[in-house]
Structure formats: structure tokens, C-alpha cells
C-alpha atoms as a PDB file:
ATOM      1  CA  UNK A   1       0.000   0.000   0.000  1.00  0.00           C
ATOM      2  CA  UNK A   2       1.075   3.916  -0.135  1.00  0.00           C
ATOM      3  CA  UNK A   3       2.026   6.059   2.232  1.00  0.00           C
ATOM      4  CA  UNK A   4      -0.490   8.169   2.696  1.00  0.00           C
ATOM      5  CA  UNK A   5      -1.336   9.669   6.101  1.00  0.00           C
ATOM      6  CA  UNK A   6      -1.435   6.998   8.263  1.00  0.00           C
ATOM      7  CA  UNK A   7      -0.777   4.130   6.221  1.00  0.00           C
ATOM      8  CA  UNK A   8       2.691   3.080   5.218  1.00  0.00           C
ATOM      9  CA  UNK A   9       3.991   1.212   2.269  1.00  0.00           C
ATOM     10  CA  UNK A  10       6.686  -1.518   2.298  1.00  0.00           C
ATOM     11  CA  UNK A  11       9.545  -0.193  -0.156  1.00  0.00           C
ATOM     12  CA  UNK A  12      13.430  -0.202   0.494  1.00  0.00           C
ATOM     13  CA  UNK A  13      15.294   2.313   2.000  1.00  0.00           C
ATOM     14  CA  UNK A  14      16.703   3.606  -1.114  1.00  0.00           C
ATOM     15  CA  UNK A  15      13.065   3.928  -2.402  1.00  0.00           C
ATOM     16  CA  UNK A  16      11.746   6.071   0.159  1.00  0.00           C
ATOM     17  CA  UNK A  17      14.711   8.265   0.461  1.00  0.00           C
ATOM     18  CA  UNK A  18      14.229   8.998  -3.672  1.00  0.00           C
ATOM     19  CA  UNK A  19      10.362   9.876  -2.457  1.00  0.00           C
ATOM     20  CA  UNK A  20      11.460  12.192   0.453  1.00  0.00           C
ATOM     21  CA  UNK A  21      13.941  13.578  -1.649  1.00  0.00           C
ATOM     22  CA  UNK A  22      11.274  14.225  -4.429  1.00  0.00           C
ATOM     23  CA  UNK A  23       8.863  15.098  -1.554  1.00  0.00           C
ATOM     24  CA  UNK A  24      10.406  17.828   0.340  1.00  0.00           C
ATOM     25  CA  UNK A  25      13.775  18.193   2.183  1.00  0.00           C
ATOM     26  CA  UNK A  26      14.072  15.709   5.011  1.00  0.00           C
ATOM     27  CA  UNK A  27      14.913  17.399   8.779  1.00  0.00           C
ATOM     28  CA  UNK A  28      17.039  14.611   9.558  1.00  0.00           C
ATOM     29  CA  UNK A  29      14.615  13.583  12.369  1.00  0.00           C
ATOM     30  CA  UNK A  30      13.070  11.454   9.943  1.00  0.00           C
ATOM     31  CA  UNK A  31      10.175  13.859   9.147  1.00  0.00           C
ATOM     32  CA  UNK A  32       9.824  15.810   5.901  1.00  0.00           C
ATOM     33  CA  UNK A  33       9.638  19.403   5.850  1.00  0.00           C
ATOM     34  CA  UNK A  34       7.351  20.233   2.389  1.00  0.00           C
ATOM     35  CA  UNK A  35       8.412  23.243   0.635  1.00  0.00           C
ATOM     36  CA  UNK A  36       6.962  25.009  -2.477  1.00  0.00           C
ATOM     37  CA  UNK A  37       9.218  25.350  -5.524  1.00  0.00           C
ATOM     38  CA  UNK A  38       9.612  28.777  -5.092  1.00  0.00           C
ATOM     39  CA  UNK A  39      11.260  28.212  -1.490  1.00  0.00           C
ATOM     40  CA  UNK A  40      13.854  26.381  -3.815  1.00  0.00           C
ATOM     41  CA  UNK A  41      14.657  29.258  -5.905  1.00  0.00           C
ATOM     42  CA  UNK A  42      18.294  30.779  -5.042  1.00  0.00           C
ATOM     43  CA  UNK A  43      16.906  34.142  -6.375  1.00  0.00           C
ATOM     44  CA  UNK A  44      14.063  33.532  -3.841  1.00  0.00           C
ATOM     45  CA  UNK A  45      16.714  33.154  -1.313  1.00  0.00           C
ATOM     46  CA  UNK A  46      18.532  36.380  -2.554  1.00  0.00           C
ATOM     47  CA  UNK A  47      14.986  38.396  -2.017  1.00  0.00           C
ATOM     48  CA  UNK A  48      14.508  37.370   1.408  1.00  0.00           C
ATOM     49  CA  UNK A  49      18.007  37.726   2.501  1.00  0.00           C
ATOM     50  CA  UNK A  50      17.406  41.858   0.963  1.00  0.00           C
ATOM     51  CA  UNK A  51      14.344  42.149   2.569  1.00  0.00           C
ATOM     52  CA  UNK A  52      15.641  41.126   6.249  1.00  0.00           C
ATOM     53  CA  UNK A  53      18.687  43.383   5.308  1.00  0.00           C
ATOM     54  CA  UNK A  54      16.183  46.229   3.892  1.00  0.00           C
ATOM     55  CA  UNK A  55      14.311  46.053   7.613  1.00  0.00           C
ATOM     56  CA  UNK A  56      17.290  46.675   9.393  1.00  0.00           C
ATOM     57  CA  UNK A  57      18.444  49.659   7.194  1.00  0.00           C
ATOM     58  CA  UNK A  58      14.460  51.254   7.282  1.00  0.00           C
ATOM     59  CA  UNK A  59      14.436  50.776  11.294  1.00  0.00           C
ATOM     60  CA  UNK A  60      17.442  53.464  11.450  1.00  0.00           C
ATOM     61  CA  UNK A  61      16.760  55.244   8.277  1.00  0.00           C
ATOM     62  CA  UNK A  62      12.753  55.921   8.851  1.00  0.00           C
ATOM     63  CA  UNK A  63      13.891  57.483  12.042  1.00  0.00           C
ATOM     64  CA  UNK A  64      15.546  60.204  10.162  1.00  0.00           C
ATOM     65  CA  UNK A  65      13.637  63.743   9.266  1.00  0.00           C
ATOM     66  CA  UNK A  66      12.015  64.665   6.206  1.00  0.00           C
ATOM     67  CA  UNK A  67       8.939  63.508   3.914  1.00  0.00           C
ATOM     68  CA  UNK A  68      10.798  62.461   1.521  1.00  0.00           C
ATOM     69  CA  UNK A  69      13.081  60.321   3.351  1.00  0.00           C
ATOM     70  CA  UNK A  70       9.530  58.719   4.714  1.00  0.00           C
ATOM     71  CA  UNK A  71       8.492  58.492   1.007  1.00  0.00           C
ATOM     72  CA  UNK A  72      11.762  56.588  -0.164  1.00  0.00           C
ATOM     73  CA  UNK A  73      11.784  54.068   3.022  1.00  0.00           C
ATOM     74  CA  UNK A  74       7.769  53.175   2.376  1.00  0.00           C
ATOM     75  CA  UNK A  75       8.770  52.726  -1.826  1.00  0.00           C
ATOM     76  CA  UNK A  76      11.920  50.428  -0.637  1.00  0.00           C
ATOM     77  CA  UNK A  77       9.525  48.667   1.743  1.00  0.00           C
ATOM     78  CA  UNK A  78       7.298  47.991  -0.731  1.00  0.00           C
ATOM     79  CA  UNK A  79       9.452  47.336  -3.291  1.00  0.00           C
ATOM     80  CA  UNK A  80      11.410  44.651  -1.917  1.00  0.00           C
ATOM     81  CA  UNK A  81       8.088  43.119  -0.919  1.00  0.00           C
ATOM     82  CA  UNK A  82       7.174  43.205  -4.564  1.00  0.00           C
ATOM     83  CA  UNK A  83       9.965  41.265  -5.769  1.00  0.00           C
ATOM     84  CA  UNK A  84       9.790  38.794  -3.910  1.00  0.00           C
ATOM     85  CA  UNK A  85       6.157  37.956  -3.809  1.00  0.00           C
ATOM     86  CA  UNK A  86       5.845  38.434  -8.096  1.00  0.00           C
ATOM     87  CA  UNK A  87       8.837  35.803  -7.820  1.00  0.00           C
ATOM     88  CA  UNK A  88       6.665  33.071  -6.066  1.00  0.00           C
ATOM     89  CA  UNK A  89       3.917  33.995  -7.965  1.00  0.00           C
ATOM     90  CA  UNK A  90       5.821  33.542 -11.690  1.00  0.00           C
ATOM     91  CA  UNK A  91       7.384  30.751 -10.786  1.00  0.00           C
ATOM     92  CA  UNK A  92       4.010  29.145  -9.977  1.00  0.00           C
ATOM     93  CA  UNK A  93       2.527  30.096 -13.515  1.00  0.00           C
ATOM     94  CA  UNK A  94       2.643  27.269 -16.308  1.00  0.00           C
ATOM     95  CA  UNK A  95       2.573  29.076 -18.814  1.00  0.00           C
ATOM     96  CA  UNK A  96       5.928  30.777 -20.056  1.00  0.00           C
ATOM     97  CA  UNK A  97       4.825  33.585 -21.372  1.00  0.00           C
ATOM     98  CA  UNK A  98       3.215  34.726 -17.252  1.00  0.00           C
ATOM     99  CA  UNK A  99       6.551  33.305 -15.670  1.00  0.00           C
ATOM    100  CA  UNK A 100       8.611  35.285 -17.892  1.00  0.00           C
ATOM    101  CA  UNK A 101       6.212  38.506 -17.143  1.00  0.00           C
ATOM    102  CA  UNK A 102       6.053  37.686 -13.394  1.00  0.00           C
ATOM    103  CA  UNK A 103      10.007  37.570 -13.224  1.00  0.00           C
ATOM    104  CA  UNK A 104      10.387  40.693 -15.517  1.00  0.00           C
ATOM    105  CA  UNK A 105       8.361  42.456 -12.965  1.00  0.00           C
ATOM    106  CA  UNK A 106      10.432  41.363  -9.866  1.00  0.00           C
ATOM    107  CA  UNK A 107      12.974  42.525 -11.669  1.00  0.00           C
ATOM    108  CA  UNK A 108      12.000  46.131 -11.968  1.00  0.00           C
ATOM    109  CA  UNK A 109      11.112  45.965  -8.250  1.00  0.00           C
ATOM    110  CA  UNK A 110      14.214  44.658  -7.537  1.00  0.00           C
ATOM    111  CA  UNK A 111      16.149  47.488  -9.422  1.00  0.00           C
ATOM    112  CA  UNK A 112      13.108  50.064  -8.241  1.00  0.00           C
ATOM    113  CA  UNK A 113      14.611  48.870  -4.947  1.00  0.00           C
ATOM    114  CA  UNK A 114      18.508  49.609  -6.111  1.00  0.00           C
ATOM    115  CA  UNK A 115      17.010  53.634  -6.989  1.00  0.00           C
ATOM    116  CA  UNK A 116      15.260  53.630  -3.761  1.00  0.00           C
ATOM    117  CA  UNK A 117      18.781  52.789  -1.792  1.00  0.00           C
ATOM    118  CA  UNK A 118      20.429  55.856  -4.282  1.00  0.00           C
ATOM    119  CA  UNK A 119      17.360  58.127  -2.734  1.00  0.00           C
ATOM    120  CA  UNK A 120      18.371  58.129   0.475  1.00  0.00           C
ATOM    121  CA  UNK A 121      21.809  58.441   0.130  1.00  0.00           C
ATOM    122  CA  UNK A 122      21.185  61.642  -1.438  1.00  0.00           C
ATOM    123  CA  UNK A 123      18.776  62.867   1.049  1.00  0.00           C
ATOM    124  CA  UNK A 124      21.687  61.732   3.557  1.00  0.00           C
ATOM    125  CA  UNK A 125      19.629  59.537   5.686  1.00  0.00           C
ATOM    126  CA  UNK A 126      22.421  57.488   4.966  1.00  0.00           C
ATOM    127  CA  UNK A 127      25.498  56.547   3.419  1.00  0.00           C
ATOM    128  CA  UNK A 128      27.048  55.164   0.720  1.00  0.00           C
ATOM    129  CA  UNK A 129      28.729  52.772   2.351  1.00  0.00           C
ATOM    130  CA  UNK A 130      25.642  51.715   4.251  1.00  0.00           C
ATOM    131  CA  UNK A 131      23.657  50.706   1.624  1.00  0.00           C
ATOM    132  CA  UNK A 132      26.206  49.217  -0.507  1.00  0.00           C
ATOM    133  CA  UNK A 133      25.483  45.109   0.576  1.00  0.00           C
ATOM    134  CA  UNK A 134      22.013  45.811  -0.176  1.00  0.00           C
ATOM    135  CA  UNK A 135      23.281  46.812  -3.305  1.00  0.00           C
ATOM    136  CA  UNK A 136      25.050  44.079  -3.786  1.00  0.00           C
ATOM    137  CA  UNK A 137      22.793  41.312  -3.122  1.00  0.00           C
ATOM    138  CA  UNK A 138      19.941  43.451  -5.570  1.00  0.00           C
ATOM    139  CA  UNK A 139      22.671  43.010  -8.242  1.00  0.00           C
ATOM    140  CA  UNK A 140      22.535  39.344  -7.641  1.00  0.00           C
ATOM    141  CA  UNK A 141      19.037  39.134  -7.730  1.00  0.00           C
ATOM    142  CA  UNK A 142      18.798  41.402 -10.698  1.00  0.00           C
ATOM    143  CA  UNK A 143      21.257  39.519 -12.645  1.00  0.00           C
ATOM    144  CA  UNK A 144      19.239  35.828 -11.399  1.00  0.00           C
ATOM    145  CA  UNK A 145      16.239  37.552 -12.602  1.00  0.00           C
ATOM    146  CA  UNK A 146      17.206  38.337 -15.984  1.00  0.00           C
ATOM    147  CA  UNK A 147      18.323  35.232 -16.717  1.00  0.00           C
ATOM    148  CA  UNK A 148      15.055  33.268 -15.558  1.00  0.00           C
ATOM    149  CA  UNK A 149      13.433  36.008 -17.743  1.00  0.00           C
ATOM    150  CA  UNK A 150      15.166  35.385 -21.041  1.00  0.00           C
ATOM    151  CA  UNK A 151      14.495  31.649 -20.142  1.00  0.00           C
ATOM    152  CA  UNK A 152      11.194  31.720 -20.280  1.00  0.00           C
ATOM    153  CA  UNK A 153      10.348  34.515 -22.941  1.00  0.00           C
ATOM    154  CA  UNK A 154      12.818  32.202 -25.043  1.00  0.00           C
ATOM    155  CA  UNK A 155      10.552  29.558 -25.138  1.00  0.00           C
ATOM    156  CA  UNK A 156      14.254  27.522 -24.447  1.00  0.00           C
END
């Protein structure tokens, strides 16, 4: 029988560890942690890894005075959010012709984000040093992006 719920099915070790594999990543307790295939995306990775780093930059930047400066630290905000959720969503499309869109769009958001980091730097909430790992890791993302897009407007 299958393993479904609560029944099990008699297969070899090899067998099951293919199906777990397959499945979801295993914990190492034995259990299997599911994941969607976006989770799996490095560029996925990237985004979340800039938005925890965007967070930490808006706590001290937001602080600073000026309506502007409030303006640019909502857009970044938003921004990153933007990439990162049209990245899940295209890379949940079947179609190619929606992924590619989807990731095209992350893209801008990702280098909206990159114009939003120049913003306040020249309304000196902060410096150029500061933002420059953001910076970095949007170029990464940026880069991943394009090349997902060109994948799937290909139709390679």
C-alpha cells in the first residue's frame, strides 16, 4: 500500500529516500519538511536575505527627518516586498509567457529597490557605504532575474 497519512507502504530504504527527496527536504529527524518550488529558488533566497537586510536599514533610516526620506523608506519597503512575492507567484505560472512577465516584474522591483537605496543616500539619511550590501545582493538578484526572464520569454 502507499504512504499516505497513516498508512505506510513496504519499499526499500533507497526507495523512500528517492520519495522524500522528491517530496520535500528531510529534517534529519526522519520527518519531511514540504516546501513550495519557489522556497527552492536561489533568487528567492537572494529576495529574502534583501528584505531582512532592507528592515534593518528602514528601522534606522525611517527614524531620520524629512517627507521624503519617509516616502523613499515606504517605496523600498514595498518594493522589496514586490519582488519577492511576483517571484513566487511567476514561478508558480505554467505558462511561459506569465513566468517570464512575473520575473520581468520582480525585476523592476528589484532594481526600483537599487534607486530607492540611491534616494536616500542623497537625502543623507544614509550613506554610501551603508547601503552598498544591499546593493550588492539586488545586483545578484537582478542579474538571477534576468536570466530566468530570457528563459522563459525564449521559449528555451
Amino acid at each position: 500500500m502507499a504512504e499516505y497519512g497513516a498508512f505506510a507502504r513496504d519499499e526499500d530504504d533507497g526507495q523512500r529516500g528517492k520519495r522524500q527527496a522528491a517530496l520535500g527536504a528531510n529534517k534529519g529527524d526522519g520527518t519531511i519538511m514540504m516546501q513550495f518550488d519557489h522556497e527552492k529558488l536561489d533568487v528567492y533566497k537572494a529576495e529574502l536575505e534583501f528584505v531582512t537586510w532592507a528592515a534593518e536599514l528602514l528601522a534606522k533610516a525611517s527614524g531620520k527627518r524629512g517627507l521624503r526620506v519617509a516616502e523613499f523608506c515606504d517605496q523600498l519597503d514595498r518594493a522589496s516586498l514586490s519582488a519577492l512575492l511576483n517571484t513566487a507567484e511567476g514561478n508558480g505560472k505554467r505558462q511561459r509567457p506569465a513566468r517570464a512577465k512575473f520575473f520581468d516584474d520582480a525585476r523592476g522591483s528589484a532594481t526600483e529597490c537599487a534607486a530607492c537605496l540611491d534616494a536616500l543616500v542623497a537625502e543623507e539619511a544614509c550613506g554610501a557605504e551603508r547601503i552598498r550590501p544591499g546593493k550588492q545582493i539586488l545586483i545578484r538578484i537582478v542579474s538571477m532575474l534576468s536570466r530566468l526572464v530570457a528563459k522563459f520569454e525564449g521559449g528555451s
